[in-house]
Protein backbone atom coordinates (compact mmCIF):
# COMPACT_ATOMS: atom_id res chain seq x y z
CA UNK A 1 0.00 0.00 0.00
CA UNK A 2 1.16 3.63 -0.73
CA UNK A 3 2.32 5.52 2.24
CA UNK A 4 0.25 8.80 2.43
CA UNK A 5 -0.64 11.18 4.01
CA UNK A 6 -0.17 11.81 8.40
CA UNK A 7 1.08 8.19 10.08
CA UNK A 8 -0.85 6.91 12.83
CA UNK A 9 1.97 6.50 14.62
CA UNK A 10 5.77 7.96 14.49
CA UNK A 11 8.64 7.03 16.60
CA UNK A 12 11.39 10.20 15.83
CA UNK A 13 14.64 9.40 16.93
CA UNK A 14 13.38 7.18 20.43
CA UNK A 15 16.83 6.15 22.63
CA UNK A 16 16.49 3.73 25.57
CA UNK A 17 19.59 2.34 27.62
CA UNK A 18 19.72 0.00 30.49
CA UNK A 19 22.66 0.37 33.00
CA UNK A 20 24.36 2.25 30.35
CA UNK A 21 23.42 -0.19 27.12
CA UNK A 22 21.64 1.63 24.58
CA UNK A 23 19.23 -1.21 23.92
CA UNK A 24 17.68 1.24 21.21
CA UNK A 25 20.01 4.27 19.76
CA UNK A 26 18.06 6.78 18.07
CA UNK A 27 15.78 4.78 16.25
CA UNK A 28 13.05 6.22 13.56
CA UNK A 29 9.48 4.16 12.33
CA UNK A 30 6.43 4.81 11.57
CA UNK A 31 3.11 2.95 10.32
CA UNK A 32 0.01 4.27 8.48
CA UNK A 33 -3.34 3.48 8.48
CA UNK A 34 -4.29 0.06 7.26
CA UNK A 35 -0.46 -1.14 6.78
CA UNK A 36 1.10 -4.02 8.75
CA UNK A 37 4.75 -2.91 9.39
CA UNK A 38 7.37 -5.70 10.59
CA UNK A 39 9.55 -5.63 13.21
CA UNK A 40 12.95 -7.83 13.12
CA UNK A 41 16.16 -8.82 14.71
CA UNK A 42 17.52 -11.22 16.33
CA UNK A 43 17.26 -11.45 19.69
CA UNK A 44 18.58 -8.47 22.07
CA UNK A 45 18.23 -6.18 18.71
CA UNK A 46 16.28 -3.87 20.93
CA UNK A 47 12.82 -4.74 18.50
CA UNK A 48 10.71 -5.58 21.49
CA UNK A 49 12.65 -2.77 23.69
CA UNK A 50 11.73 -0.44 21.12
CA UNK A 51 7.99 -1.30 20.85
CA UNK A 52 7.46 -1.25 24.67
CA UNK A 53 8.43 2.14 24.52
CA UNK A 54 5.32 2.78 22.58
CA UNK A 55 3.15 0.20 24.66
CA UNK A 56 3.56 2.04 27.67
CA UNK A 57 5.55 -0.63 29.15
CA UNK A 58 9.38 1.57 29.60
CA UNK A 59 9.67 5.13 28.72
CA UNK A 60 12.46 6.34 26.61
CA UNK A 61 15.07 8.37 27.44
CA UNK A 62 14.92 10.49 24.51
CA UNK A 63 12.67 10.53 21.32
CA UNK A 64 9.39 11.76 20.65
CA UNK A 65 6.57 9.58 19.93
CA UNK A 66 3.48 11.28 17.61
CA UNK A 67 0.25 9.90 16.56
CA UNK A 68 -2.06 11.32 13.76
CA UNK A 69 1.05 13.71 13.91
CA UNK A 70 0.76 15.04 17.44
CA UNK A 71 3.60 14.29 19.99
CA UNK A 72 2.06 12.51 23.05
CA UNK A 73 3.32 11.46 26.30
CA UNK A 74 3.29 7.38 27.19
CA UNK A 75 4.47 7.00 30.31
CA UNK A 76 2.61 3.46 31.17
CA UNK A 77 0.15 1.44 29.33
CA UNK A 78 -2.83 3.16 30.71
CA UNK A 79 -1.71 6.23 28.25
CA UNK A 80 -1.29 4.10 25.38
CA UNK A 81 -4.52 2.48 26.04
CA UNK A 82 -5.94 5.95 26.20
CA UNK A 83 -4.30 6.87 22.17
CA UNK A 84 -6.17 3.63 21.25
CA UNK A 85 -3.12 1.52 21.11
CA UNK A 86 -3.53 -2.19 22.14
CA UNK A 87 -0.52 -5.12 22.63
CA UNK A 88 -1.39 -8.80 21.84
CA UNK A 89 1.36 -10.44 23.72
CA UNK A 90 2.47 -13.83 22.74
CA UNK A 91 1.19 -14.72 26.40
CA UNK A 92 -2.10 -13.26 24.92
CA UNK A 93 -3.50 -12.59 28.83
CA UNK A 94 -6.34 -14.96 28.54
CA UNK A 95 -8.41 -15.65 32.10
CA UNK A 96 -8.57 -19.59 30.79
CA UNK A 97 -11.79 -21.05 32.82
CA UNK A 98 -12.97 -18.36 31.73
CA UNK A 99 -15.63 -17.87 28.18
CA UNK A 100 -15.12 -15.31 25.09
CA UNK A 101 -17.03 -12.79 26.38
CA UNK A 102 -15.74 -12.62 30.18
CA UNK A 103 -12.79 -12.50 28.50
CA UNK A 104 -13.38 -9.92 26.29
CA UNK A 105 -14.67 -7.54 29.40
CA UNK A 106 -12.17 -8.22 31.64
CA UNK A 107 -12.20 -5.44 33.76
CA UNK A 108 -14.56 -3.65 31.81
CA UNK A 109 -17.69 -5.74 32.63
CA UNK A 110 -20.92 -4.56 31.63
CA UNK A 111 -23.50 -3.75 34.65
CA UNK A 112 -27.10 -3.71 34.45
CA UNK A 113 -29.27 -1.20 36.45
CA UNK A 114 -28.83 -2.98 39.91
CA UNK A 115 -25.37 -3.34 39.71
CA UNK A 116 -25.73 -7.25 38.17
CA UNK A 117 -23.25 -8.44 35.52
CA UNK A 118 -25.34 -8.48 32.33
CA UNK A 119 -23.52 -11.34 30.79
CA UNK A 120 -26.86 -11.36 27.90
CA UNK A 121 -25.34 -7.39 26.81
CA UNK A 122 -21.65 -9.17 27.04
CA UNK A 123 -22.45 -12.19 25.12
CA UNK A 124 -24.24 -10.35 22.09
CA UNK A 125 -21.80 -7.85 22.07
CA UNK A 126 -19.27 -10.61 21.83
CA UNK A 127 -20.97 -12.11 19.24
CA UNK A 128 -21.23 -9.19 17.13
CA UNK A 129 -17.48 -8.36 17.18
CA UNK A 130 -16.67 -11.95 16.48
CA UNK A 131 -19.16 -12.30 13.56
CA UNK A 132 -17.10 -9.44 12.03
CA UNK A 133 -13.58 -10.95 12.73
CA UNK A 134 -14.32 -14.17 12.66
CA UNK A 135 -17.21 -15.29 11.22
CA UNK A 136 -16.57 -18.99 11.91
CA UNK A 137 -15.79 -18.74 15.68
CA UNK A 138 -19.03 -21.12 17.23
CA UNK A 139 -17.31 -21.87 20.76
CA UNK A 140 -19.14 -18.89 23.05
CA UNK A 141 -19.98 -20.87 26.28
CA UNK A 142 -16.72 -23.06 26.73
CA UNK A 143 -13.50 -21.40 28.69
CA UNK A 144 -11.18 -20.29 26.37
CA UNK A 145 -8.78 -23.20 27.79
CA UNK A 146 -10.54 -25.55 25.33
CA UNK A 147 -10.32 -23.06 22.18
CA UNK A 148 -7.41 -23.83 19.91
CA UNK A 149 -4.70 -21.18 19.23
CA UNK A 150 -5.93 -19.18 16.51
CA UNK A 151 -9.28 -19.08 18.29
CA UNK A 152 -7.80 -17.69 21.15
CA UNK A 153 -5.95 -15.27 18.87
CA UNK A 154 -9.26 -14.74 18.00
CA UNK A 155 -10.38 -13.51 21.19
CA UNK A 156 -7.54 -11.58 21.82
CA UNK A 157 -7.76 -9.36 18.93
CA UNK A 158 -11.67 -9.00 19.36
CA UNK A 159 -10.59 -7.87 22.84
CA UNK A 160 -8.41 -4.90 21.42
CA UNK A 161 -10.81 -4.46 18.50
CA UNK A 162 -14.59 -3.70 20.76
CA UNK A 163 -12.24 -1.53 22.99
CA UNK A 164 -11.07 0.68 19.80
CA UNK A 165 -7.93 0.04 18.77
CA UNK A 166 -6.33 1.73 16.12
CA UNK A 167 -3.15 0.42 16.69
CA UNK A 168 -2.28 -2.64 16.98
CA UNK A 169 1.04 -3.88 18.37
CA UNK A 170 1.09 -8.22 17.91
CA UNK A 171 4.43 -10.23 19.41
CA UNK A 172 4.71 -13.17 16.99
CA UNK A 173 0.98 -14.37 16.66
CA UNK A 174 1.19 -17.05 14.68
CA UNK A 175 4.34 -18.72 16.45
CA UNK A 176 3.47 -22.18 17.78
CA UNK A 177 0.73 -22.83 15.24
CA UNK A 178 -0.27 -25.24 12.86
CA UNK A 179 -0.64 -24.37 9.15
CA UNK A 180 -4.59 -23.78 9.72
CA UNK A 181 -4.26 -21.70 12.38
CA UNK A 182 -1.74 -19.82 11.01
CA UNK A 183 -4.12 -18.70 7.96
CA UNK A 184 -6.93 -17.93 10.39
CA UNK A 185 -4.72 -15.47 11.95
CA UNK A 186 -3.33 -13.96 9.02
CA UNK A 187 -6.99 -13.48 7.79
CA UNK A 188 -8.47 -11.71 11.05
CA UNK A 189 -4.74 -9.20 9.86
CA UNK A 190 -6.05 -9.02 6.61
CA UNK A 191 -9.13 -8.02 7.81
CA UNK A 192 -8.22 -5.31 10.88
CA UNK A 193 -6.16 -3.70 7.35
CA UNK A 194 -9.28 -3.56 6.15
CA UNK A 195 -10.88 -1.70 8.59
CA UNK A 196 -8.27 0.62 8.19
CA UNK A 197 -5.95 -0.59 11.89
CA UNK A 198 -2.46 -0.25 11.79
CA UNK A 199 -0.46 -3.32 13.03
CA UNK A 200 3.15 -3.48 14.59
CA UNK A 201 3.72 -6.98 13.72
CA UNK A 202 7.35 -8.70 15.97
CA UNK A 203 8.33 -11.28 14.32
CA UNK A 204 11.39 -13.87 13.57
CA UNK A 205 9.45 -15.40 10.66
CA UNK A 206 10.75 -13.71 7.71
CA UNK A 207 8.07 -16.08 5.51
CA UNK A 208 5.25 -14.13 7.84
CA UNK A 209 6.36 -11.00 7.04
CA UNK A 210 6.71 -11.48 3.63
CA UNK A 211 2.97 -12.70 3.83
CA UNK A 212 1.54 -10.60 5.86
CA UNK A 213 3.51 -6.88 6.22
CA UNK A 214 3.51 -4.00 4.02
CA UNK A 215 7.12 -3.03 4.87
CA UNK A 216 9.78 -4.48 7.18
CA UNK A 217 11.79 -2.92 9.57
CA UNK A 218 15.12 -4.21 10.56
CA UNK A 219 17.12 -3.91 14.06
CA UNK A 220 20.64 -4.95 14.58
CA UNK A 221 22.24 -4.03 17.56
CA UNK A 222 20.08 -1.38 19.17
CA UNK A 223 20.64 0.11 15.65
CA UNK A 224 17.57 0.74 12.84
CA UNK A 225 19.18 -1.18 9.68
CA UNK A 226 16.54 -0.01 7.43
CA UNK A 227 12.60 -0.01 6.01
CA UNK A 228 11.66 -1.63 3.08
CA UNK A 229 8.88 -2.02 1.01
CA UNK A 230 8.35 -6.25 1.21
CA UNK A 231 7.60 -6.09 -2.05
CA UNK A 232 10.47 -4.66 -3.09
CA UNK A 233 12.91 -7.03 -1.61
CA UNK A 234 13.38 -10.46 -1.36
CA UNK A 235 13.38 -12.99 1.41
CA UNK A 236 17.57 -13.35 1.27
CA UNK A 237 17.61 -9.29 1.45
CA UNK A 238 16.03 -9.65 4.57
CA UNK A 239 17.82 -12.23 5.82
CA UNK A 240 20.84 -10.28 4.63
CA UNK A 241 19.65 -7.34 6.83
CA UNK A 242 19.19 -8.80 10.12
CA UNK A 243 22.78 -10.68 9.81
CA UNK A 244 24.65 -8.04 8.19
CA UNK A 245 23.42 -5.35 9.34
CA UNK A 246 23.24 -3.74 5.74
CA UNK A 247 19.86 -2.60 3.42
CA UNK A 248 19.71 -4.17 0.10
CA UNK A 249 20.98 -1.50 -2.81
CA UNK A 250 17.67 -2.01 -4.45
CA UNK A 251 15.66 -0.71 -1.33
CA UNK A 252 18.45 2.05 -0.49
C-alpha cells in the first residue's frame, strides 16, 4: 500500500539504555493506516525494547513519539490504552476457565441497572465483534482453555478491537501454530487492514512478514538497519539485513 498522508503513529529518533546499554540508539518508524509494518532482529536487537516504549511498558530516554502527527506522552500502558493503542502479547493474557465474552470484558464488565453483571449485553456484544472478525468462531460458552490457538488469537484481537484500537502492536501471533491456524490469523490481519488498523507486527518469521507486512523494519544491535517495502525485496535481502546489518541496494 502507498504511504500517504499523516502516520498513525511515528517514533522520531526514540533512545532507551539500560545500565548504560543503549538497547535502542536513536531509532526512527512509523506505520500508516491500514499497513502491517514488521519488526525484526535477532534477539537483544532492541525490536521488542523499542515497541514497549510505545506500549507504555518503559519510557524512553529520549525521542518523541506522535500519533495522527501530534507528539504525546506514554508514560505506562494506561496512556497508550488511552491513544487507542492495544498489545497482543504472545502470552495473549487470557483468564482460561474463563468464556469469550468474560474474556473480552475483563475489567470492563458490563453492569445492568442494579449493579448485576449483564452477561446477555456481554455475550451479544461478543458475538457481534466476532461475527465481524471471525465469522466462523461457534465456541461462546466453553473457557477459552478448550479453544485452539488461533481461536484464542481470535479472542484476543476482538478484545483490542470492541475496545477501539487503532493500533495494533502483535508479538509473533502465529508462532506455535499449525498451518490452519496460522491462515486464520493472518486473515483476522487481513481483515483489521481492512478496517483501516495499523499493526506493529514482531516477528522472527521472515516467511510471515513477507505474507503478511507491508514493509519491514530491521534492528541490529540497538541500531535501525533499514525499512523496506516487502515487495520490493526479497526474502535473502532480509535475511541479509538482520545478519549483516546492511539494506539491500535495491531498497536504499
Amino acid at each position: 500500500m502507498a504511504q500517504t498522508g499523516t502516520p498513525l503513529v511515528e517514533m522520531r529518533d526514540i533512545s532507551i539504555a539500560f545500565g548504560g546499554i543503549k538497547a535502542v540508539d536513536h531509532v526512527t518508524i512509523d506505520l500508516y493506516p491500514g499497513e502491517v509494518v514488521g519488526l525484526l532482529g535477532h534477539n537483544g536487537a532492541g525490536k521488542s525494547t523499542l515497541i514497549k516504549c510505545l506500549s507504555g511498558a518503559y519510557k524512553a530516554d529520549s525521542g518523541t513519539i506522535l500519533i495522527n502527527g501530534e507528539p504525546v506522552e506514554i508514560d505506562n500502558p494506561r496512556d497508550a490504552r488511552a491513544q487507542n493503542i492495544e498489545t497482543i502479547y504472545q502470552t495473549l493474557a487470557l483468564a482460561d476457565n474463563l468464556d469469550a465474552a468474560s474474556n473480552l470484558f475483563l475489567g470492563r464488565e458490563l453492569v445492568g441497572p442494579g449493579g448485576m453483571l449483564n452477561d446477555a449485553a456481554m455475550e451479544a456484544e461478543t458475538r457481534k465483534i466476532m461475527g465481524r472478525l471471525n465469522p466462523n468462531f461457534r465456541k461462546f460458552n466453553v473457557p477459552v482453555s478448550a479453544l485452539s490457538g488461533g481461536q484464542r488469537q481470535s479472542v484476543a484481537i476482538a478484545r483490542a478491537v470492541y475496545f477501539n484500537a487503532k493500533i495494533l502492536i502483535m508479538d509473533e501471533p502465529t508462532a506455535a501454530l499449525g498451518p490452519h491456524e496460522t491462515q486464520m490469523v493472518s486473515e483476522l490481519i487481513q481483515e483489521l487492514k481492512a478496517q483501516g488498523l495499523g499493526i506493529f507486527l514482531i516477528e522472527h518469521d521472515i516467511h510471515n512478514v513477507m505474507k503478511l507486512c507491508d514493509r519491514a523494519s530491521v534492528m541490529k544491535n540497538g541500531q535501525l538497519v533499514g525499512t523496506v517495502k516487502v515487495d520490493e525485496v526479497t526474502d535473502e535481502d532480509i535475511l541479509g539485513m538482520i545478519i549483516m546489518g546492511k539494506k539491500p541496494a535495491r531498497a536504499a
